[in-house]
Protein backbone atom coordinates (compact mmCIF):
# COMPACT_ATOMS: atom_id res chain seq x y z
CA UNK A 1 -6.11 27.21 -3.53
CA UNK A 2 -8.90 29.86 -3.68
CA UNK A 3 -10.98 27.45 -5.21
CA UNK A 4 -11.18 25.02 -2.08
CA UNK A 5 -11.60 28.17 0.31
CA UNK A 6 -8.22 27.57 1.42
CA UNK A 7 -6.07 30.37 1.72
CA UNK A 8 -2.32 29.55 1.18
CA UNK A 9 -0.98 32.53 3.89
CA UNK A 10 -3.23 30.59 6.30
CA UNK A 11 -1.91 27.18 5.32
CA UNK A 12 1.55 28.11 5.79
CA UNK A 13 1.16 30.42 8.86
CA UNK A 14 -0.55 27.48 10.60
CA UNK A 15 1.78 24.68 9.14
CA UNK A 16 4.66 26.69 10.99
CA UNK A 17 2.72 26.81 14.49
CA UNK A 18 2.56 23.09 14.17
CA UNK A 19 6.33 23.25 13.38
CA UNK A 20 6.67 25.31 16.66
CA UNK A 21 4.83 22.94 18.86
CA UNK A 22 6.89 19.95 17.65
CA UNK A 23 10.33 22.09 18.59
CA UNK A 24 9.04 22.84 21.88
CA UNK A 25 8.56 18.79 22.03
CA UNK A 26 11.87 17.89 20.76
CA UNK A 27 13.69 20.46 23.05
CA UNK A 28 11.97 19.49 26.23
CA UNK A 29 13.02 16.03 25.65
CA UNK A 30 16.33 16.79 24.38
CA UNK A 31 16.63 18.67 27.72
CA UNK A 32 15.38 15.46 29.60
CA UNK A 33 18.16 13.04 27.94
CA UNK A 34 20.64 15.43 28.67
CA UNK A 35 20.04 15.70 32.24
CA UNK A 36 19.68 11.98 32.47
CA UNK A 37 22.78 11.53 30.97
CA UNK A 38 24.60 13.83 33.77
CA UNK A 39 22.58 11.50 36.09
CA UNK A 40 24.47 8.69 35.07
CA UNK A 41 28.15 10.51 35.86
CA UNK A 42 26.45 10.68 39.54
CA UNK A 43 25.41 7.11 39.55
CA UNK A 44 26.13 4.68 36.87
CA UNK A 45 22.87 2.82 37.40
CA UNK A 46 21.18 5.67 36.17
CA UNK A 47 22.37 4.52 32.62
CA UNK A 48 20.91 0.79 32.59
CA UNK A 49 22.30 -1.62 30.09
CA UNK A 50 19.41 -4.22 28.78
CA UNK A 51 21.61 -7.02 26.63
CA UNK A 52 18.56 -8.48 24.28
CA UNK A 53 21.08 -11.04 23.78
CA UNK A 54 21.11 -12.03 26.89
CA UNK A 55 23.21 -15.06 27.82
CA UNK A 56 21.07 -17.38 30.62
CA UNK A 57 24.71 -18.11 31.94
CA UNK A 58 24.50 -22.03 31.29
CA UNK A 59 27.02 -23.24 29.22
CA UNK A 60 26.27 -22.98 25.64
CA UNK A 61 22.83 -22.44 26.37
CA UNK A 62 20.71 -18.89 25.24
CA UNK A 63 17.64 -17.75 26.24
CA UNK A 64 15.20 -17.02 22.52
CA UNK A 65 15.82 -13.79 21.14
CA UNK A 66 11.68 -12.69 21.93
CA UNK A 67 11.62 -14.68 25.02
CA UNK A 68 14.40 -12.62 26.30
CA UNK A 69 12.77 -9.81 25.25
CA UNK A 70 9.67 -10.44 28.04
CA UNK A 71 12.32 -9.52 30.75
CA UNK A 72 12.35 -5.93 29.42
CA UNK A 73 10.31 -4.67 32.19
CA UNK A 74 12.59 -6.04 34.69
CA UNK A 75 15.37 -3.10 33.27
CA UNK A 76 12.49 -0.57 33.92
CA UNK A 77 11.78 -2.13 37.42
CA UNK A 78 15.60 -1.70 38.02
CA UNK A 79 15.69 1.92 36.99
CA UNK A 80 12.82 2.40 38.94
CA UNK A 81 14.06 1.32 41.96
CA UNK A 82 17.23 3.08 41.49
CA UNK A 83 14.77 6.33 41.45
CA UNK A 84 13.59 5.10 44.32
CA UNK A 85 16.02 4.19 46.22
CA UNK A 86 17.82 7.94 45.55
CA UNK A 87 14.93 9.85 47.09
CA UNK A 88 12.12 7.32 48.59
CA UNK A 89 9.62 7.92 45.84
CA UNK A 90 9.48 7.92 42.00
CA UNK A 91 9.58 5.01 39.83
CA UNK A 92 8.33 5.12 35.85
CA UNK A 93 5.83 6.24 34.24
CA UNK A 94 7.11 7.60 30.58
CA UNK A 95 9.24 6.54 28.88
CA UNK A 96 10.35 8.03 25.45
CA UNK A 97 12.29 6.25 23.31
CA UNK A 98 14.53 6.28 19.90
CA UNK A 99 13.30 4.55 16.88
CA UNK A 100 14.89 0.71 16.93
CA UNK A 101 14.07 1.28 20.56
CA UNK A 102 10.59 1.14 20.53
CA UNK A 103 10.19 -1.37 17.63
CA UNK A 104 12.00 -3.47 19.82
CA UNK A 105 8.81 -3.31 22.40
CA UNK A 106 6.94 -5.16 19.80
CA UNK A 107 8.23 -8.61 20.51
CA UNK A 108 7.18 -7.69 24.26
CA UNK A 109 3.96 -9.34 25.77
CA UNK A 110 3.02 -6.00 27.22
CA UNK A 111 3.10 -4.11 24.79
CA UNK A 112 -0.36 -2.67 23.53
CA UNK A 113 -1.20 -0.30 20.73
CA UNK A 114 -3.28 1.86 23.10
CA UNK A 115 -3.03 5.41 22.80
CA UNK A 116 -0.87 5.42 19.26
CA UNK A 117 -0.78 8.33 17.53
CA UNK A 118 0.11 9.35 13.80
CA UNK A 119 3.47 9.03 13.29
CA UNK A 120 4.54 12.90 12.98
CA UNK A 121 7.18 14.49 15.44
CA UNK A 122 7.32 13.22 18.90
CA UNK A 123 4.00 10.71 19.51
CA UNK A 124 2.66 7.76 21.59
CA UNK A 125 3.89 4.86 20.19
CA UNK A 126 2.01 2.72 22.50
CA UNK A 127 1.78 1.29 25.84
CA UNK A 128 4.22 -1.30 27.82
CA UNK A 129 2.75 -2.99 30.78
CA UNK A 130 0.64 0.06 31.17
CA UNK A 131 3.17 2.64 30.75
CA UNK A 132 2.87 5.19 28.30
CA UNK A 133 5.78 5.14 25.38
CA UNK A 134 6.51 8.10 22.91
CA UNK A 135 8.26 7.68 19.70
CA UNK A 136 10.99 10.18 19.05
CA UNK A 137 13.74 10.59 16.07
CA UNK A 138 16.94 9.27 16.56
CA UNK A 139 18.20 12.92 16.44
CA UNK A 140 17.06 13.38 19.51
CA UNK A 141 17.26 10.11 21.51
CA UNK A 142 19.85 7.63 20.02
CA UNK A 143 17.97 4.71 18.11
CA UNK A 144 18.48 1.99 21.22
CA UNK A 145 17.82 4.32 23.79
CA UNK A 146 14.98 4.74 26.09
CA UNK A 147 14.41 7.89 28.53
CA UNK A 148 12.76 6.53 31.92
CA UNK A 149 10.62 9.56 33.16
CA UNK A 150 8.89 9.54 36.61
CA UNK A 151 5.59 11.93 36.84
CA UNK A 152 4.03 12.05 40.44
CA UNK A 153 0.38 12.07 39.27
CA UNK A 154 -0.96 12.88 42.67
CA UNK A 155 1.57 16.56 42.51
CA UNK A 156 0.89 18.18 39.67
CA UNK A 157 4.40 19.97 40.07
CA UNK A 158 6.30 16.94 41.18
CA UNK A 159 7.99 16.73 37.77
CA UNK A 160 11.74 16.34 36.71
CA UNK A 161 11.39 19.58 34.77
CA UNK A 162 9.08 22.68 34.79
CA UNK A 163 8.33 24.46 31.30
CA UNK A 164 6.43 27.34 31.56
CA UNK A 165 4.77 28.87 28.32
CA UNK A 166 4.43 33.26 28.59
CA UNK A 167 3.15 33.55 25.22
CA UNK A 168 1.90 30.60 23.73
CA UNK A 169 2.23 31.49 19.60
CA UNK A 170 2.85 34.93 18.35
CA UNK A 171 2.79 36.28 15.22
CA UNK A 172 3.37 39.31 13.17
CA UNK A 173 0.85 38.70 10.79
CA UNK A 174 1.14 38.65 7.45
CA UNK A 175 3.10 41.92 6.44
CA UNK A 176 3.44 43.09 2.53
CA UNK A 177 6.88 44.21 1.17
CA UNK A 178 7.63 46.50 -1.23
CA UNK A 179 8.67 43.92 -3.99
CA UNK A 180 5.66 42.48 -3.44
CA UNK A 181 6.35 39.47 -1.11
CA UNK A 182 4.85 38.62 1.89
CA UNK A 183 6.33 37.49 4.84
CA UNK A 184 5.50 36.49 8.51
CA UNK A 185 7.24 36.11 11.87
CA UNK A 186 6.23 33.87 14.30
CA UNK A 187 7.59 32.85 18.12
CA UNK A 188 6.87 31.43 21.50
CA UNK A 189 8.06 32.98 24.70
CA UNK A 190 9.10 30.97 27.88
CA UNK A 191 11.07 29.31 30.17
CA UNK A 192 12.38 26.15 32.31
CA UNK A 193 13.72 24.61 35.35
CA UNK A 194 14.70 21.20 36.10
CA UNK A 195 13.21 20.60 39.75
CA UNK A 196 14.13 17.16 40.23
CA UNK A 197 17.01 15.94 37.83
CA UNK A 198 16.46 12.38 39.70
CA UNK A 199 13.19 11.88 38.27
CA UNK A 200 15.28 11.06 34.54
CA UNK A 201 17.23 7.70 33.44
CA UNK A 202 18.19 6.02 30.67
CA UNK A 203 18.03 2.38 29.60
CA UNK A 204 20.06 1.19 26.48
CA UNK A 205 19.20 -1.88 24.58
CA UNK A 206 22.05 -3.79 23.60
CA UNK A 207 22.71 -6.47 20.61
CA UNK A 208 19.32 -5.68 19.29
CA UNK A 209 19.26 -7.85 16.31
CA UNK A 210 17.41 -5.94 12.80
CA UNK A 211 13.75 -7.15 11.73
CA UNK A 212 15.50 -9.82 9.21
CA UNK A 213 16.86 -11.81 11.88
CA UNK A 214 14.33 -11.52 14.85
């Protein structure tokens, strides 16, 4: 790679700090879903079920599979409210969601491809009705899941959970060995507290139907 002025330690050294930053992404949300899920033991409506087959209660009468889908943001008005309602503020304005999840946002009016990142790690998918939305693996929020996060904008530490960094990115260097390999270490050093656990919920979408039928 010497002949592109590209040195391979360097490549590698700074491929893994990426790797770092993503793991720090994926726990902090990992964290998030867990504590919304003990959230739910408290108070059930903390885990909302959206049906996207939703029956209009008629007999033998259904709403269209994408015009159902248009009363999404009513589910994320409901969990708001629920946040709400538990300590006379909060609402929604995250949410992070698994990957059927937020394709499903596509056949939603409000959804808007503002803000969309490359598709590596955790990223903005898009927007819905303003809110921002983050794609995440399934590993770490089930595929028809969505975590409802509340941030008070106006606080800066009015959050659900505090992360804070002591050492950002460390590393050893590159350090020769006596077989002639090289090797590095690298690390981050820091901590976190959840402040608010009622700032997290969950909304599941249920009888989500794959691309081939929508």
């Amino acid at each position: 790679m010497t002949s592109f002025n590209i040195s391979a330690e360097e490549y590698l050294v700074s491929y893994a700090s990426q790797e770092i930053r993503s793991a720090l992404d994926y726990r902090a949300i990992r964290l998030g879903y867990a504590v919304a899920k003990t959230n739910a033991k408290h108070n059930p409506n903390y885990y909302y079920v959206f049906d996207a087959a939703y029956n209009s209660g008629n007999p033998g009468t259904k709403d269209g599979y994408r015009d159902n889908a248009q009363t999404f943001v009513n589910a994320i008005d409901a969990v708001g409210d629920i946040i709400y309602d538990e300590i006379n503020r909060g609402g929604v304005s995250r949410l992070v969601g698994g990957p059927s999840a937020c394709s499903y946002m596509h056949l939603n009016g409000g959804y808007s491809s503002k803000g969309k990142q490359n598709q590596s790690g955790s990223h903005q998918f898009g927007e819905l009705d303003g809110i921002p939305l983050f794609k995440v693996p399934s590993a770490i929020i089930p595929t028809d899941e969505i975590l409802a996060v509340w941030k008070n904008d106006a606080v800066e530490n009015d959050v659900s959970i505090a992360f804070g960094t002591l050492i950002p990115f460390f590393s050893t260097g590159i350090i020769q060995r006596k077989n002639f390999y090289k090797e590095a270490g690298i690390a981050t050093y820091g901590d976190w507290a959840v402040l608010n656990r009622r700032y997290l919920a969950i909304i599941k979408i249920a009888n989500m139907k794959d691309r081939n039928q929508q």
